[in-house]
N, C-alpha and C. Protein backbone atom coordinates (compact mmCIF):
# COMPACT_ATOMS: atom_id res chain seq x y z
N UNK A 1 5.45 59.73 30.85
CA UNK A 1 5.02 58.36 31.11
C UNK A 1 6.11 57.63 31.92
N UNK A 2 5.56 56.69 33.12
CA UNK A 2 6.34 55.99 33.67
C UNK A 2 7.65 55.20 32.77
N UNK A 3 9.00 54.69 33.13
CA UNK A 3 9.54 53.99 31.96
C UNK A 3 8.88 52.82 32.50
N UNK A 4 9.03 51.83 31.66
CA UNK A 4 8.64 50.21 31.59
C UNK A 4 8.83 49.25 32.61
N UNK A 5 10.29 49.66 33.60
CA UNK A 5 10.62 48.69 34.58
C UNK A 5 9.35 49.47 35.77
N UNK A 6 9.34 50.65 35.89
CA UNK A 6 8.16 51.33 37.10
C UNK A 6 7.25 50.29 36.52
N UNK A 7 6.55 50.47 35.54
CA UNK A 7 5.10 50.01 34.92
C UNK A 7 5.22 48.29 35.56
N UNK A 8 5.81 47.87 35.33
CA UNK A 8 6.34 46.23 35.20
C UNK A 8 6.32 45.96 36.97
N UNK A 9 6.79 46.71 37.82
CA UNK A 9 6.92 46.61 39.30
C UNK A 9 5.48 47.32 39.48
N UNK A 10 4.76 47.98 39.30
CA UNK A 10 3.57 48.25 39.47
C UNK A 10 2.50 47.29 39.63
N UNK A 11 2.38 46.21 38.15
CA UNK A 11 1.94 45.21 37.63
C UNK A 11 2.21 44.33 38.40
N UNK A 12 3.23 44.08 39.03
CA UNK A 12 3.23 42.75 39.83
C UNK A 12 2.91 42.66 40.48
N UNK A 13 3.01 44.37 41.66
CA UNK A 13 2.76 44.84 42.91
C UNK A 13 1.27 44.45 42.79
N UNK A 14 0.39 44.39 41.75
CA UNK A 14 -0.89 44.51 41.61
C UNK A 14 -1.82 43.25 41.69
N UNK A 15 -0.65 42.48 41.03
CA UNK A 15 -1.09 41.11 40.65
C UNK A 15 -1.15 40.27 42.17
N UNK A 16 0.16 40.41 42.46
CA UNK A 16 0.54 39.75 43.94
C UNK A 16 -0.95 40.10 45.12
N UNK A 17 -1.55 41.68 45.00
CA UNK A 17 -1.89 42.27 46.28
C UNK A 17 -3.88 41.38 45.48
N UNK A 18 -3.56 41.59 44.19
CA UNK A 18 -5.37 41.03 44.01
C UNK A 18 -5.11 39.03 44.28
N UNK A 19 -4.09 38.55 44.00
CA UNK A 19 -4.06 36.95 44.30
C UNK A 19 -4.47 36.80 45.72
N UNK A 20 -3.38 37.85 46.80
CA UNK A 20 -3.94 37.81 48.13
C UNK A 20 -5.27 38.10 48.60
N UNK A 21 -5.61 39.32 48.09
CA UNK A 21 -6.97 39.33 48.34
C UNK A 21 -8.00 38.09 47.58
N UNK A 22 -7.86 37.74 46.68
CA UNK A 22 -8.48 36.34 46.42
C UNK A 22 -8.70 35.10 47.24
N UNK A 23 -7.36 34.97 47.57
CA UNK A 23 -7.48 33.73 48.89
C UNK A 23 -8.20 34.61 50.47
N UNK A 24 -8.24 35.55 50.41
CA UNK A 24 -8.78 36.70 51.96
C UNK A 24 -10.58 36.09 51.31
N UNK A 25 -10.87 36.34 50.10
CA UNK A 25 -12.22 36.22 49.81
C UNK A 25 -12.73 35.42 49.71
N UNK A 26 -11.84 34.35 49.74
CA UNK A 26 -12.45 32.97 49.27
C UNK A 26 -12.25 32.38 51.22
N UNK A 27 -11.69 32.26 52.19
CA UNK A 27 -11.96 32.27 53.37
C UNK A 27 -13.27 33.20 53.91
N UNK A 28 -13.70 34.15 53.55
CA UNK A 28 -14.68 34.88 53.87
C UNK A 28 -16.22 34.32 53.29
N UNK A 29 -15.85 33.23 52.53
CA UNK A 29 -16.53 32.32 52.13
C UNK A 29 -17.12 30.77 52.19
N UNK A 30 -15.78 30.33 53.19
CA UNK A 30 -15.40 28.68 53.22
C UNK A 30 -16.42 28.49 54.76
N UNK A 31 -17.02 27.50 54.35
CA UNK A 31 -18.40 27.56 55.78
C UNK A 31 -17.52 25.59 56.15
N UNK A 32 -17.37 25.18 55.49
CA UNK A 32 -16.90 23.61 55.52
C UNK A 32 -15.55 23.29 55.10
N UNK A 33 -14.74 23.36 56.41
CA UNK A 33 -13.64 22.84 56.27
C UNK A 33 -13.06 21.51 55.40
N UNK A 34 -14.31 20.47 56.27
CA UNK A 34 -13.95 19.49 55.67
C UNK A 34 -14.20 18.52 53.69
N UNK A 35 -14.63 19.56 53.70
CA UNK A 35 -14.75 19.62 51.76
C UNK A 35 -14.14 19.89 51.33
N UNK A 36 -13.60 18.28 50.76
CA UNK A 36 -12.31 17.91 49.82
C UNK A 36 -12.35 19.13 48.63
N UNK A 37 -13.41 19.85 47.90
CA UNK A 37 -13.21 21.10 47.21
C UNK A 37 -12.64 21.80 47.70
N UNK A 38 -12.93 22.13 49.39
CA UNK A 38 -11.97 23.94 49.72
C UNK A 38 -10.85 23.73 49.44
N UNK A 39 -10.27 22.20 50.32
CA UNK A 39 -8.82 22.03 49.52
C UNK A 39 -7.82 22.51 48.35
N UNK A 40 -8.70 21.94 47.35
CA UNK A 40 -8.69 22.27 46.02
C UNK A 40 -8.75 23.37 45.62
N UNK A 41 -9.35 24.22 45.91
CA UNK A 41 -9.36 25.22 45.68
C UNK A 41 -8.63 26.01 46.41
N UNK A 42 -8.23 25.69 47.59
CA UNK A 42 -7.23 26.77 48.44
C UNK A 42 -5.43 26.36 47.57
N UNK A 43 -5.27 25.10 47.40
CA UNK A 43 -3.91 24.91 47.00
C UNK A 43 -3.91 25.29 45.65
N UNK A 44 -5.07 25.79 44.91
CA UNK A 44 -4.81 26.76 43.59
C UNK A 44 -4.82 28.09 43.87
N UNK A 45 -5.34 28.68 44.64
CA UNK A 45 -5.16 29.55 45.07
C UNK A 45 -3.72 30.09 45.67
N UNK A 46 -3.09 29.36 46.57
CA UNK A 46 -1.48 29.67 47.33
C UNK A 46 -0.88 29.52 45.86
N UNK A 47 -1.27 28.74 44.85
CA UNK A 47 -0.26 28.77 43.77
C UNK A 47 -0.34 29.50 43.07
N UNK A 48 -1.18 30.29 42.80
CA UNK A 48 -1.33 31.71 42.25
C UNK A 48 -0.31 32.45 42.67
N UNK A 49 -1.28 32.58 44.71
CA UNK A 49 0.09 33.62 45.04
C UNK A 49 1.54 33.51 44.82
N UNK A 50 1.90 32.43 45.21
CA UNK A 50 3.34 32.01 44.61
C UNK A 50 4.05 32.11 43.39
N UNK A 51 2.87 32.01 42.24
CA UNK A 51 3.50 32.49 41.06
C UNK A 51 3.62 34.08 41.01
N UNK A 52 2.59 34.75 41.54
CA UNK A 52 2.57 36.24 41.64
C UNK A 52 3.71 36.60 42.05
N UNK A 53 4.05 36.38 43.35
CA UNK A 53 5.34 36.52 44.37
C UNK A 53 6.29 36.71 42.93
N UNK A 54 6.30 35.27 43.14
CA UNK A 54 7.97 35.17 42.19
C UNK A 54 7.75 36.11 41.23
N UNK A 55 6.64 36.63 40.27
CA UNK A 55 6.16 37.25 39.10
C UNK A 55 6.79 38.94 39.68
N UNK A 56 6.56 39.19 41.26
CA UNK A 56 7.42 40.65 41.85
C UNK A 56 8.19 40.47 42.15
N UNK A 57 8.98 39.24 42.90
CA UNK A 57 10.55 39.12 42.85
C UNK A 57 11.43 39.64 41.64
N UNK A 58 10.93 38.81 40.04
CA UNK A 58 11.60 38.87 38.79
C UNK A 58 11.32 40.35 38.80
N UNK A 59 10.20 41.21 38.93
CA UNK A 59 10.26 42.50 38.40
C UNK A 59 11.19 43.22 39.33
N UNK A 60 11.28 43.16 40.83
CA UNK A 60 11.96 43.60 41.82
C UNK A 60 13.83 43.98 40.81
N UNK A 61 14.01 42.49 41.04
CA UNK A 61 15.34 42.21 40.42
C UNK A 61 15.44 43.01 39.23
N UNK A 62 14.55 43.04 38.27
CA UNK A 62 14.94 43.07 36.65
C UNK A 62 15.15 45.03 37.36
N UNK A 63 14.84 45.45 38.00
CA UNK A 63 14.76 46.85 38.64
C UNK A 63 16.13 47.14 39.35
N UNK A 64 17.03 46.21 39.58
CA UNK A 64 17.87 46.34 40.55
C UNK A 64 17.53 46.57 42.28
N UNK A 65 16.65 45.98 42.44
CA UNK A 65 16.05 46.21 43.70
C UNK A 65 16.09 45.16 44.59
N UNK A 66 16.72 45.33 45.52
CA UNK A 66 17.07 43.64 46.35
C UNK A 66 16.34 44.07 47.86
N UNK A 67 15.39 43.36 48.02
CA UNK A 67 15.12 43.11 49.30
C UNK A 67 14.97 41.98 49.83
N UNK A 68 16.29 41.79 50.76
CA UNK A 68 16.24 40.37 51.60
C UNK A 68 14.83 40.19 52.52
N UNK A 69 14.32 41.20 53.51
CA UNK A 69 13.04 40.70 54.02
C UNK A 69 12.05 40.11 52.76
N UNK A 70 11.50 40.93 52.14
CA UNK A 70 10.96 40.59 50.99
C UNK A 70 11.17 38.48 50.41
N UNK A 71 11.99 38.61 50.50
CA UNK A 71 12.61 36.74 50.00
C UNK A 71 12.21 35.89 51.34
N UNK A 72 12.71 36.47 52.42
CA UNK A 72 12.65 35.73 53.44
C UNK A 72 11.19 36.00 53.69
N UNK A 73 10.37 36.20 53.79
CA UNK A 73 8.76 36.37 54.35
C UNK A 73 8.49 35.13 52.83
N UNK A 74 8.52 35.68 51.30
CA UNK A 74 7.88 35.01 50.50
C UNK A 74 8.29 33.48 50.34
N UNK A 75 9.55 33.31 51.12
CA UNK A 75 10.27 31.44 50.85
C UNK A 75 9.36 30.87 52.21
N UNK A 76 8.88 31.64 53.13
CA UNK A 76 8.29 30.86 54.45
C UNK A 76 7.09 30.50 54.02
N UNK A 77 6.54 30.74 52.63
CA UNK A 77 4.92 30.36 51.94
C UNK A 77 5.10 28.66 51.67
């Protein structure tokens, strides 16, 4: 069996890639820009991803795993 930190960087890797595809699906959806809902719903959405992000940063780290591209792409969100 994987140890716990693989499993844990797996999980995030997972979490992060289905949040993105969430906001990909929910554009594949949005017919009206100007509805104060898409709004709403898009800035819960980026905050997902953002918590995800940081949710694979912490596992990245807790791994000993440093990737500066990685930080720099996720701080330009």
């Amino acid at each position: 069996m994987a140890d716990k930190t693989i499993i844990a960087l797996r999980e995030a890797a997972a979490a992060y890639a289905e949040a993105v595809r969430t906001t990909q699906r929910f554009f594949d959806r949005v017919e009206d820009t100007d509805d104060p809902s898409v709004l709403v719903e898009y800035a819960t959405l980026v905050e997902r991803e953002k918590e995800a992000a940081e949710a694979r940063r912490d596992a990245l780290e807790a791994a000993g795993i440093e990737v500066p591209s990685i930080e720099e792409t996720d701080t330009d969100n």
